[in-house]
PDB file of N, CA and C in Angstrom:
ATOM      1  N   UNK A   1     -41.114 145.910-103.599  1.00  0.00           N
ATOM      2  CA  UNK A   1     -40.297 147.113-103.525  1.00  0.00           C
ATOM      3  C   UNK A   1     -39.168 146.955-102.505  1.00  0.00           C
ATOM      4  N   UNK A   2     -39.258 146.426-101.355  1.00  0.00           N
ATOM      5  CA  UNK A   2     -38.088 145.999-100.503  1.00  0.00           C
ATOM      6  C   UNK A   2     -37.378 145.071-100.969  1.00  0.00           C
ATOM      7  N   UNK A   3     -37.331 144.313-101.855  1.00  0.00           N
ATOM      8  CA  UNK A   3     -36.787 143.320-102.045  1.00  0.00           C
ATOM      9  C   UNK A   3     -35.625 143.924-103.157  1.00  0.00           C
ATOM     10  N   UNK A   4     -36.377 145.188-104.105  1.00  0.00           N
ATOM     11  CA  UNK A   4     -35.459 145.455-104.663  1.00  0.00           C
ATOM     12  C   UNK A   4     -34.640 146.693-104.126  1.00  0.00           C
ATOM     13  N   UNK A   5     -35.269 147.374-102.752  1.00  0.00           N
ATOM     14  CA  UNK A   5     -33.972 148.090-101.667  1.00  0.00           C
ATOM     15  C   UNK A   5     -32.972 147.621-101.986  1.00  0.00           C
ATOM     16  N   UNK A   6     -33.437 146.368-101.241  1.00  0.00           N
ATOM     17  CA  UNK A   6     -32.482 145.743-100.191  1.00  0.00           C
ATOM     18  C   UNK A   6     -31.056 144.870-101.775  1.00  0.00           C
ATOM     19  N   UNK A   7     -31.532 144.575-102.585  1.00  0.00           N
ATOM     20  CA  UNK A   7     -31.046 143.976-103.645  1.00  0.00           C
ATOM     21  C   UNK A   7     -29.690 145.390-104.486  1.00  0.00           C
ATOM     22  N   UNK A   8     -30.741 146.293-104.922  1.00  0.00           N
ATOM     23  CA  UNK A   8     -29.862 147.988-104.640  1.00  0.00           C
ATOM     24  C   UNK A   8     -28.581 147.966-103.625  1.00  0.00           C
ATOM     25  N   UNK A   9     -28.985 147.727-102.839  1.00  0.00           N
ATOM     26  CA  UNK A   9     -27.936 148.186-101.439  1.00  0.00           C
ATOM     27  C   UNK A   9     -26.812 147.013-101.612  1.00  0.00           C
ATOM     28  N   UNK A  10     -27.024 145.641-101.582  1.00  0.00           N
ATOM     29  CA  UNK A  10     -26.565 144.621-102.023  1.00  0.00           C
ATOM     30  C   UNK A  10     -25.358 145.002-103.136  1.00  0.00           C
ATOM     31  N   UNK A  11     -26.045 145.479-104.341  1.00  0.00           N
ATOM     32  CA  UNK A  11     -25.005 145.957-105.257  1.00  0.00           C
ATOM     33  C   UNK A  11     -24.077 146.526-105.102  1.00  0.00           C
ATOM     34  N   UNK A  12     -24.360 147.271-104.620  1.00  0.00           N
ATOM     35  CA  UNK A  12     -23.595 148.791-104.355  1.00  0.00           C
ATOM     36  C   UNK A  12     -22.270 148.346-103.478  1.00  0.00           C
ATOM     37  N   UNK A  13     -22.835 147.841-102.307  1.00  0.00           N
ATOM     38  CA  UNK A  13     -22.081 147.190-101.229  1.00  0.00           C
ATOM     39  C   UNK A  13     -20.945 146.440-102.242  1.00  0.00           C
ATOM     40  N   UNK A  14     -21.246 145.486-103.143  1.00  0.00           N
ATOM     41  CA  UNK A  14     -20.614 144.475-103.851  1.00  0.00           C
ATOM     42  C   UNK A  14     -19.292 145.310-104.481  1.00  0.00           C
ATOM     43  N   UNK A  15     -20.041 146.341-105.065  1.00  0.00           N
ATOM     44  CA  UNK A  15     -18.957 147.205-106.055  1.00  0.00           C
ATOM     45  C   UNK A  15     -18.139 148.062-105.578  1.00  0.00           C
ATOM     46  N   UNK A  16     -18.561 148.593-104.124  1.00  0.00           N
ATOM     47  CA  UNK A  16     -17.780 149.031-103.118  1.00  0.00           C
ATOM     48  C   UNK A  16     -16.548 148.037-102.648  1.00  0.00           C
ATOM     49  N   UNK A  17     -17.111 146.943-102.268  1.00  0.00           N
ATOM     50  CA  UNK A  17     -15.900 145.872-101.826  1.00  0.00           C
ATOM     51  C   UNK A  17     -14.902 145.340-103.433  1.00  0.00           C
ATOM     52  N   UNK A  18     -15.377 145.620-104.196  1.00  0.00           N
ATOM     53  CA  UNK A  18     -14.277 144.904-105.346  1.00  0.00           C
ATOM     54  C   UNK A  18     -13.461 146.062-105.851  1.00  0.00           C
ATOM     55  N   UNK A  19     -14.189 147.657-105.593  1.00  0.00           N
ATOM     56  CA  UNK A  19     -13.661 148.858-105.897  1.00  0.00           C
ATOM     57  C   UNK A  19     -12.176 148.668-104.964  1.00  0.00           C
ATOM     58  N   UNK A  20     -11.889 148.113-103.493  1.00  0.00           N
ATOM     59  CA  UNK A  20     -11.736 148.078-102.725  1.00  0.00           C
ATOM     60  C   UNK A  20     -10.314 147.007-102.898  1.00  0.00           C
ATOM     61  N   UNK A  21     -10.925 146.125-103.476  1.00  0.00           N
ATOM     62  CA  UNK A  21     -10.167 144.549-104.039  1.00  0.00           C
ATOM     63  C   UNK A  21      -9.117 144.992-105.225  1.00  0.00           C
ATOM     64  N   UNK A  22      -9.729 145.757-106.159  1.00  0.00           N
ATOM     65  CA  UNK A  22      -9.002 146.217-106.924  1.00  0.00           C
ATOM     66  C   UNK A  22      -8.396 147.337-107.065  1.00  0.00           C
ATOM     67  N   UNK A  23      -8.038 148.049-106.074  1.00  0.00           N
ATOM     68  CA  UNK A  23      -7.073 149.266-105.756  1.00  0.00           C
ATOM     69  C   UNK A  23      -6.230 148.021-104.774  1.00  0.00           C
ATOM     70  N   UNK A  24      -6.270 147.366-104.096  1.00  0.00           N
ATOM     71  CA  UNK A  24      -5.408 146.731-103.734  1.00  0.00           C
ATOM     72  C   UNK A  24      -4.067 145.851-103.999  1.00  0.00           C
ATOM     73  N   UNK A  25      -4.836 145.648-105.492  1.00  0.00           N
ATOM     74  CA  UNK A  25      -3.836 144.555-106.408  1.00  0.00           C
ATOM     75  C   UNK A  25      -3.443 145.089-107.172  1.00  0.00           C
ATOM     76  N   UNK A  26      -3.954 146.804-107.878  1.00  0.00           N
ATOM     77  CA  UNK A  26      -3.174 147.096-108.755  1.00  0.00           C
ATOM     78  C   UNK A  26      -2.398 147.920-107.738  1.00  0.00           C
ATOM     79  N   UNK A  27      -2.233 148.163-106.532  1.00  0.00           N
ATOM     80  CA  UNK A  27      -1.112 148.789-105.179  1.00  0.00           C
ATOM     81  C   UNK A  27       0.204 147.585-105.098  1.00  0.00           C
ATOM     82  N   UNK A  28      -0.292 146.921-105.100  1.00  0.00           N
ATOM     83  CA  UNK A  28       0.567 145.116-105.120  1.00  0.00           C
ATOM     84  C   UNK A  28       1.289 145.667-106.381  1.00  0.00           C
ATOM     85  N   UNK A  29       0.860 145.831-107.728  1.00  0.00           N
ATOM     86  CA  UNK A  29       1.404 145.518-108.519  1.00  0.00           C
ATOM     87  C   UNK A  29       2.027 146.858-109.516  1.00  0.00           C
ATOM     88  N   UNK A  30       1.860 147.709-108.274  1.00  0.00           N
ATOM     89  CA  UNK A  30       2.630 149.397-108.981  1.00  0.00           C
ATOM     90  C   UNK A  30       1.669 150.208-109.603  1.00  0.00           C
ATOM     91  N   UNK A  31       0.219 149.786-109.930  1.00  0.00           N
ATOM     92  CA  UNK A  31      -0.162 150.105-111.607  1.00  0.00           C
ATOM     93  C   UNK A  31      -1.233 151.213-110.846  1.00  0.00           C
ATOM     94  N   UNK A  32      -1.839 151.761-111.620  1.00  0.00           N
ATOM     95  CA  UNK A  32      -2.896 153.152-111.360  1.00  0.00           C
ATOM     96  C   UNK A  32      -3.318 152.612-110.866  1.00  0.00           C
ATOM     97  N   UNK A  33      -3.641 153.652-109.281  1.00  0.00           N
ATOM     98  CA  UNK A  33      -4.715 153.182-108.203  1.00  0.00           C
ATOM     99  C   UNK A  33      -6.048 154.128-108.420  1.00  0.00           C
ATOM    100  N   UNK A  34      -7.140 153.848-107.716  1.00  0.00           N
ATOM    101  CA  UNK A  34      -8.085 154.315-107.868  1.00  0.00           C
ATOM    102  C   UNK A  34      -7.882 155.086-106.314  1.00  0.00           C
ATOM    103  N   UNK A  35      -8.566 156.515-107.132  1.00  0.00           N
ATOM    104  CA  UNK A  35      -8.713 157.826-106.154  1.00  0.00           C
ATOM    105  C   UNK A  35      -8.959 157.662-104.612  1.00  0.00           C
ATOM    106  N   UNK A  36      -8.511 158.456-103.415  1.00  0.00           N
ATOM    107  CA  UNK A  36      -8.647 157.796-102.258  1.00  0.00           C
ATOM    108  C   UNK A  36     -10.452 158.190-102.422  1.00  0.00           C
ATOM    109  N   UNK A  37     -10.824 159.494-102.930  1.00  0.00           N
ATOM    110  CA  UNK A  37     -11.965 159.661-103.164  1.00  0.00           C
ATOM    111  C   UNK A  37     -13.179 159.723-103.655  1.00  0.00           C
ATOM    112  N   UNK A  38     -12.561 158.289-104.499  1.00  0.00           N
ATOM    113  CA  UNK A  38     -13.380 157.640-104.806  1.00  0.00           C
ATOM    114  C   UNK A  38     -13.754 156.506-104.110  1.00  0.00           C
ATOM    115  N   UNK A  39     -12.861 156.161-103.173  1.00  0.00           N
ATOM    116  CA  UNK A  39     -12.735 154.988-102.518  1.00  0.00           C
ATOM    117  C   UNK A  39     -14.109 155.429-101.332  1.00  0.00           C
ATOM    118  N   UNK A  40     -13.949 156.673-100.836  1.00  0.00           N
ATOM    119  CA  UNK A  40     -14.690 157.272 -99.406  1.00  0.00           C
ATOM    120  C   UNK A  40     -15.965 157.618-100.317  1.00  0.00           C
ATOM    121  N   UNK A  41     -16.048 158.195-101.539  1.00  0.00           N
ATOM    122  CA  UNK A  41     -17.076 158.296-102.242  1.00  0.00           C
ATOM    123  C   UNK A  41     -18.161 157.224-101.819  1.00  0.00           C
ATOM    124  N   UNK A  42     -17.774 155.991-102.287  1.00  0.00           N
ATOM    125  CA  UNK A  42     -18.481 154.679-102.041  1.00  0.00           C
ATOM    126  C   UNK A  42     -19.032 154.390-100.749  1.00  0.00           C
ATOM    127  N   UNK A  43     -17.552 154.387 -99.997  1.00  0.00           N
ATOM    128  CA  UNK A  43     -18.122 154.310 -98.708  1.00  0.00           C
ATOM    129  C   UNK A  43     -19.475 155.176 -98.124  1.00  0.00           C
ATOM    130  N   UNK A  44     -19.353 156.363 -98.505  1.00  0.00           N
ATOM    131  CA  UNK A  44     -20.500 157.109 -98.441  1.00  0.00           C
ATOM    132  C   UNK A  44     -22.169 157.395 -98.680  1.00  0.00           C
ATOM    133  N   UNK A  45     -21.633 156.594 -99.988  1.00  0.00           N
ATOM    134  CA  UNK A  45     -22.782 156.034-101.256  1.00  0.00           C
ATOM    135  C   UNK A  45     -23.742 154.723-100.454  1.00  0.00           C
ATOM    136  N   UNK A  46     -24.068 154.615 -99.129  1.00  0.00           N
ATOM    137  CA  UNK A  46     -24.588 153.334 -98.963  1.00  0.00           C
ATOM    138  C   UNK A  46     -23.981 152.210 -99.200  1.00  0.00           C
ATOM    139  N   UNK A  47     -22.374 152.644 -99.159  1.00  0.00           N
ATOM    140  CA  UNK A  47     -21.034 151.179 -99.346  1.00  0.00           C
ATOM    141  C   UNK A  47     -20.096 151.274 -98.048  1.00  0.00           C
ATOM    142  N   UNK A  48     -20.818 151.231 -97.414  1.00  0.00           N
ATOM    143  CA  UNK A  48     -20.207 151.466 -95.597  1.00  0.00           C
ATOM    144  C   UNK A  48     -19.547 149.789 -95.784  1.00  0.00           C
ATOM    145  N   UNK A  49     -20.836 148.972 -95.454  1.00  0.00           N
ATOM    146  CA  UNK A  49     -20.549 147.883 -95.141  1.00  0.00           C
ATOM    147  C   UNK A  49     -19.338 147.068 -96.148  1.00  0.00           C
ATOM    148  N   UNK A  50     -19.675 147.008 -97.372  1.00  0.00           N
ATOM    149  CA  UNK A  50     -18.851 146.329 -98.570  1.00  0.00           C
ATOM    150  C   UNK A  50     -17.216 147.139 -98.319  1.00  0.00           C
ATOM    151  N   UNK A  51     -17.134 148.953 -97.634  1.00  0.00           N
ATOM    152  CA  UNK A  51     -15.896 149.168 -97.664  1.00  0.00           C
ATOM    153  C   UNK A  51     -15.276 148.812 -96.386  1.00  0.00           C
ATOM    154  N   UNK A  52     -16.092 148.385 -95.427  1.00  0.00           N
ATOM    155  CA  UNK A  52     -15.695 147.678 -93.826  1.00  0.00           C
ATOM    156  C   UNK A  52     -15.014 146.289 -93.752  1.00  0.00           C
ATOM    157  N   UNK A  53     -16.022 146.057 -94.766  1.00  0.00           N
ATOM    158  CA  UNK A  53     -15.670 144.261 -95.125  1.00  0.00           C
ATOM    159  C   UNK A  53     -14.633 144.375 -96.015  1.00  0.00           C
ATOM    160  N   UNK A  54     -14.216 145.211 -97.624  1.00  0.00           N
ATOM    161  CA  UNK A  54     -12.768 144.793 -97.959  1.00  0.00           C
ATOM    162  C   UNK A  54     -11.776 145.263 -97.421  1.00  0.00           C
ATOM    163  N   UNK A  55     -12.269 146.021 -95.709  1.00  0.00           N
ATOM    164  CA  UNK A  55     -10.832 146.822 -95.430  1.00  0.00           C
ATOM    165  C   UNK A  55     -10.350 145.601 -94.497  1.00  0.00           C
ATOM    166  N   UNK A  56     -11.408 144.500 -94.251  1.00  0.00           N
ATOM    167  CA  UNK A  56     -10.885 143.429 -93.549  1.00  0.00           C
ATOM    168  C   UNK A  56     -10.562 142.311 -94.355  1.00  0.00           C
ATOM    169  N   UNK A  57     -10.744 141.967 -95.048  1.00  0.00           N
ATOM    170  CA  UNK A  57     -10.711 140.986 -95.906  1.00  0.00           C
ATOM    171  C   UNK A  57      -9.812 141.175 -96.834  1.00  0.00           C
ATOM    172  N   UNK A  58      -8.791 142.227 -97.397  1.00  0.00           N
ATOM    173  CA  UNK A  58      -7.899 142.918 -98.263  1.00  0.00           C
ATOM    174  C   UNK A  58      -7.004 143.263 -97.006  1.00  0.00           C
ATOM    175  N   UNK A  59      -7.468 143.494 -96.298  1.00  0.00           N
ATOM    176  CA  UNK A  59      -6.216 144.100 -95.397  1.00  0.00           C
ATOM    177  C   UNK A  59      -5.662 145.679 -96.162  1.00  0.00           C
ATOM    178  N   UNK A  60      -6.612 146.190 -96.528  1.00  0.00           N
ATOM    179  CA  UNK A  60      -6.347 147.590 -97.306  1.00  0.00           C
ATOM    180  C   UNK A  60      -6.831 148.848 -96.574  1.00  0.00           C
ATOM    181  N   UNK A  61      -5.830 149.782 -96.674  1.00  0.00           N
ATOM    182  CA  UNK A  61      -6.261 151.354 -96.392  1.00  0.00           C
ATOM    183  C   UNK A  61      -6.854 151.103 -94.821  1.00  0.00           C
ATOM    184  N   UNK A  62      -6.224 150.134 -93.927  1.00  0.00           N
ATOM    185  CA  UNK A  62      -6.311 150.008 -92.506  1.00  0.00           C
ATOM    186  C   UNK A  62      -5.185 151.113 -91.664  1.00  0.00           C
ATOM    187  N   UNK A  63      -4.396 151.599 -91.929  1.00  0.00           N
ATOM    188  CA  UNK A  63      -3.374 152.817 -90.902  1.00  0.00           C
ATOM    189  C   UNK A  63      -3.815 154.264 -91.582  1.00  0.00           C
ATOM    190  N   UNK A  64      -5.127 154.426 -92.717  1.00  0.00           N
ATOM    191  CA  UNK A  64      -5.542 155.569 -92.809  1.00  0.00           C
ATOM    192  C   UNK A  64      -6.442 156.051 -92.052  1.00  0.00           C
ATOM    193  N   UNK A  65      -6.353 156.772 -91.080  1.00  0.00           N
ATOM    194  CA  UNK A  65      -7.007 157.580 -90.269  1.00  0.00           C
ATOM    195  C   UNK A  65      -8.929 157.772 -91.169  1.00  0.00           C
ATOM    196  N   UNK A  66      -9.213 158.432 -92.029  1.00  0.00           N
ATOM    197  CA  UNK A  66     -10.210 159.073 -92.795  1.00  0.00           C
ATOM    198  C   UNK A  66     -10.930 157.515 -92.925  1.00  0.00           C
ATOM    199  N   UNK A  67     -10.298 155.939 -93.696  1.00  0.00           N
ATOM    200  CA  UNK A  67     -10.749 155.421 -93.900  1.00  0.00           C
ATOM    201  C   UNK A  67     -11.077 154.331 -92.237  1.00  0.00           C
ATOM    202  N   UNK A  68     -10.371 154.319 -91.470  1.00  0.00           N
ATOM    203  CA  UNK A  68     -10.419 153.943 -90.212  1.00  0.00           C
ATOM    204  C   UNK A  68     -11.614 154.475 -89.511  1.00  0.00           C
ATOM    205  N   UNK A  69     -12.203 155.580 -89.667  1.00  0.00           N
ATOM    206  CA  UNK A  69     -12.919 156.316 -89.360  1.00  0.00           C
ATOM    207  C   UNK A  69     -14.252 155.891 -90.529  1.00  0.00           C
ATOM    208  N   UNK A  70     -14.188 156.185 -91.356  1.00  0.00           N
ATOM    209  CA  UNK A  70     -15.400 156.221 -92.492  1.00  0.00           C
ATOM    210  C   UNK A  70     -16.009 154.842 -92.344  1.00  0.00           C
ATOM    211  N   UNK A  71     -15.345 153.930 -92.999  1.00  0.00           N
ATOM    212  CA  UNK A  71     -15.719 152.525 -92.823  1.00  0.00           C
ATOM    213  C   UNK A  71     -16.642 151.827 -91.627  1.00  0.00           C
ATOM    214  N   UNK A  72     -16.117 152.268 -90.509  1.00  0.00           N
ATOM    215  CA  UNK A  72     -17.287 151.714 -89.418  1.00  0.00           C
ATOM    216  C   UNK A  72     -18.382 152.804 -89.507  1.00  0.00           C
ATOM    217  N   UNK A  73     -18.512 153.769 -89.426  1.00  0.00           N
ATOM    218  CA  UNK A  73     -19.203 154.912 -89.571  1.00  0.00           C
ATOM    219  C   UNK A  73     -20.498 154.704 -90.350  1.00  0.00           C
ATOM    220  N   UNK A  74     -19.771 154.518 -91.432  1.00  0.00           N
ATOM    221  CA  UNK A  74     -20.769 154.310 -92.595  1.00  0.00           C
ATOM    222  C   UNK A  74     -21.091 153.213 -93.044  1.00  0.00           C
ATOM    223  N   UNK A  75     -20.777 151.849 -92.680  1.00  0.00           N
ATOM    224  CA  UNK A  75     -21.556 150.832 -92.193  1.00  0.00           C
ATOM    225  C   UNK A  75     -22.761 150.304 -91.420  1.00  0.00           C
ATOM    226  N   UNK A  76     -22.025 151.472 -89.990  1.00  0.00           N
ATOM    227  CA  UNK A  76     -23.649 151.864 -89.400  1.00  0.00           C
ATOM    228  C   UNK A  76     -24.726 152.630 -90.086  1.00  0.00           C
ATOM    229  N   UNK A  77     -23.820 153.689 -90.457  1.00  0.00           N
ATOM    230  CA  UNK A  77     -25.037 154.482 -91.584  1.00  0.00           C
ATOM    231  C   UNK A  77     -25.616 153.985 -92.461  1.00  0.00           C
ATOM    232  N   UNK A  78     -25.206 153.122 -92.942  1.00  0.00           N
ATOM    233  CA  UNK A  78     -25.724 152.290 -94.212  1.00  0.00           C
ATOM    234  C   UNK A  78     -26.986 151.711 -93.641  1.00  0.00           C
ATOM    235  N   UNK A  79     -26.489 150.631 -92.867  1.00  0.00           N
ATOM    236  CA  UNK A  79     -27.623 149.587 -92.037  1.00  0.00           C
ATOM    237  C   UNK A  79     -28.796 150.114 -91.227  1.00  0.00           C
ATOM    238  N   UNK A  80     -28.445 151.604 -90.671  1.00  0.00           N
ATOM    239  CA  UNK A  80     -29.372 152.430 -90.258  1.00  0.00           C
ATOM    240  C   UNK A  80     -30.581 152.708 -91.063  1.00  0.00           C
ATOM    241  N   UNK A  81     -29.735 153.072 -92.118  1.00  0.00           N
ATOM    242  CA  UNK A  81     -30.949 153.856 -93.202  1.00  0.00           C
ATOM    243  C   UNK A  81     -31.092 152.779 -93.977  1.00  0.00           C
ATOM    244  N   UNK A  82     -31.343 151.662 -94.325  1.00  0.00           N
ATOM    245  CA  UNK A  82     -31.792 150.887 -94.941  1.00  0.00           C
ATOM    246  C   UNK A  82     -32.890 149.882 -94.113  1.00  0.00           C
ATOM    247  N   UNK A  83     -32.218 149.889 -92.797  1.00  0.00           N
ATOM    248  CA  UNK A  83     -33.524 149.494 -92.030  1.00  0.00           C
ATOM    249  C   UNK A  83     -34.824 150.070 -91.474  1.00  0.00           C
ATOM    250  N   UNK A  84     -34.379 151.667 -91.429  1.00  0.00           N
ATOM    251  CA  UNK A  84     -35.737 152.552 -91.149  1.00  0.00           C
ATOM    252  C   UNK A  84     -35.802 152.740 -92.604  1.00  0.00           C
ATOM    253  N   UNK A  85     -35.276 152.440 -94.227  1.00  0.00           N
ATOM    254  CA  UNK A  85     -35.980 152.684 -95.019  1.00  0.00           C
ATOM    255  C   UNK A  85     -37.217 151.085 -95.424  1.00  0.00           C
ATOM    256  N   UNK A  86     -36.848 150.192 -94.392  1.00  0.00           N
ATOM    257  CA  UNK A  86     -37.589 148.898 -94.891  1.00  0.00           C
ATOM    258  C   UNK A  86     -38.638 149.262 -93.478  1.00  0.00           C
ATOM    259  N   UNK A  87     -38.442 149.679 -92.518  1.00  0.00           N
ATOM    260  CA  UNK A  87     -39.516 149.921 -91.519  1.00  0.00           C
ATOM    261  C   UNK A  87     -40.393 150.805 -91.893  1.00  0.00           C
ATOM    262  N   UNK A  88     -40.265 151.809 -93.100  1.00  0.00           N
ATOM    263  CA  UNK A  88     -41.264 152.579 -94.041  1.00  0.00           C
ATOM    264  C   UNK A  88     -42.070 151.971 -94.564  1.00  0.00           C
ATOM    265  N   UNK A  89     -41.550 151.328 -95.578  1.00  0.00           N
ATOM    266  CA  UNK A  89     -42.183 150.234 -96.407  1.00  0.00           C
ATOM    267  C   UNK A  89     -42.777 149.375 -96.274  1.00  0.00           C
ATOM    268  N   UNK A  90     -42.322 148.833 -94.787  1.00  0.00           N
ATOM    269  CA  UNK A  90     -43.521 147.657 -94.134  1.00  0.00           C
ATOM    270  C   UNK A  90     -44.237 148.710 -93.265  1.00  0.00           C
ATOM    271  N   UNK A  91     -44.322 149.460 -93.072  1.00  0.00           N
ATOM    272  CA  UNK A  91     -45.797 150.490 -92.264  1.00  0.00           C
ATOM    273  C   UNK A  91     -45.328 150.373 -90.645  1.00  0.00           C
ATOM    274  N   UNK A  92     -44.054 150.321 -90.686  1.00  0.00           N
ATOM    275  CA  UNK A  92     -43.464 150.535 -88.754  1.00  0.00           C
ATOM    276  C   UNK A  92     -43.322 151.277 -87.882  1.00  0.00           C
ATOM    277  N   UNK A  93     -43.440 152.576 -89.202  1.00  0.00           N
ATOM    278  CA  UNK A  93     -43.053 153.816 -88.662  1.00  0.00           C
ATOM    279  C   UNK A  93     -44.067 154.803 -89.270  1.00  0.00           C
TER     280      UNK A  93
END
């Protein structure tokens, strides 16, 4: 059961960072961007980390205040609650 948490969270994270990748290139390239709120959606969704990591790795949505803010935020939040949800599961708590 942790293995498939942690595999869950993994995903999510993944689709958060390419959600992330690809509002970037279609910004590059003029074409429909994806919602800012969908973007913070994710981040929210247990995609802290994946939207921390493409805001560094894209160099994207870094001078927005909301996402400047969200991204570390909810990275911690993410890693928080996924580690007291695996300290459940192994009997830690």
């Amino acid at each position: 059961m942790l293995a498939i948490l942690w595999a869950v969270w993994l995903v999510i994270n993944l689709i958060v960072f390419a959600l992330y990748g690809v509002d970037k290139r279609r910004a590059k390239r003029g074409q429909w961007r994806i919602p800012e709120k969908t973007l913070l959606l994710g981040t929210w969704l247990l995609g802290g980390v994946g939207a921390f990591a493409a805001m560094r790795a894209f160099r994207h949505k870094t001078k927005h205040i909301a996402f400047q803010v969200s991204a570390p935020i909810g990275a911690i939040l993410s890693l928080a609650a996924m580690l007291f949800a695996s300290g459940k599961l192994l009997g830690l708590f």
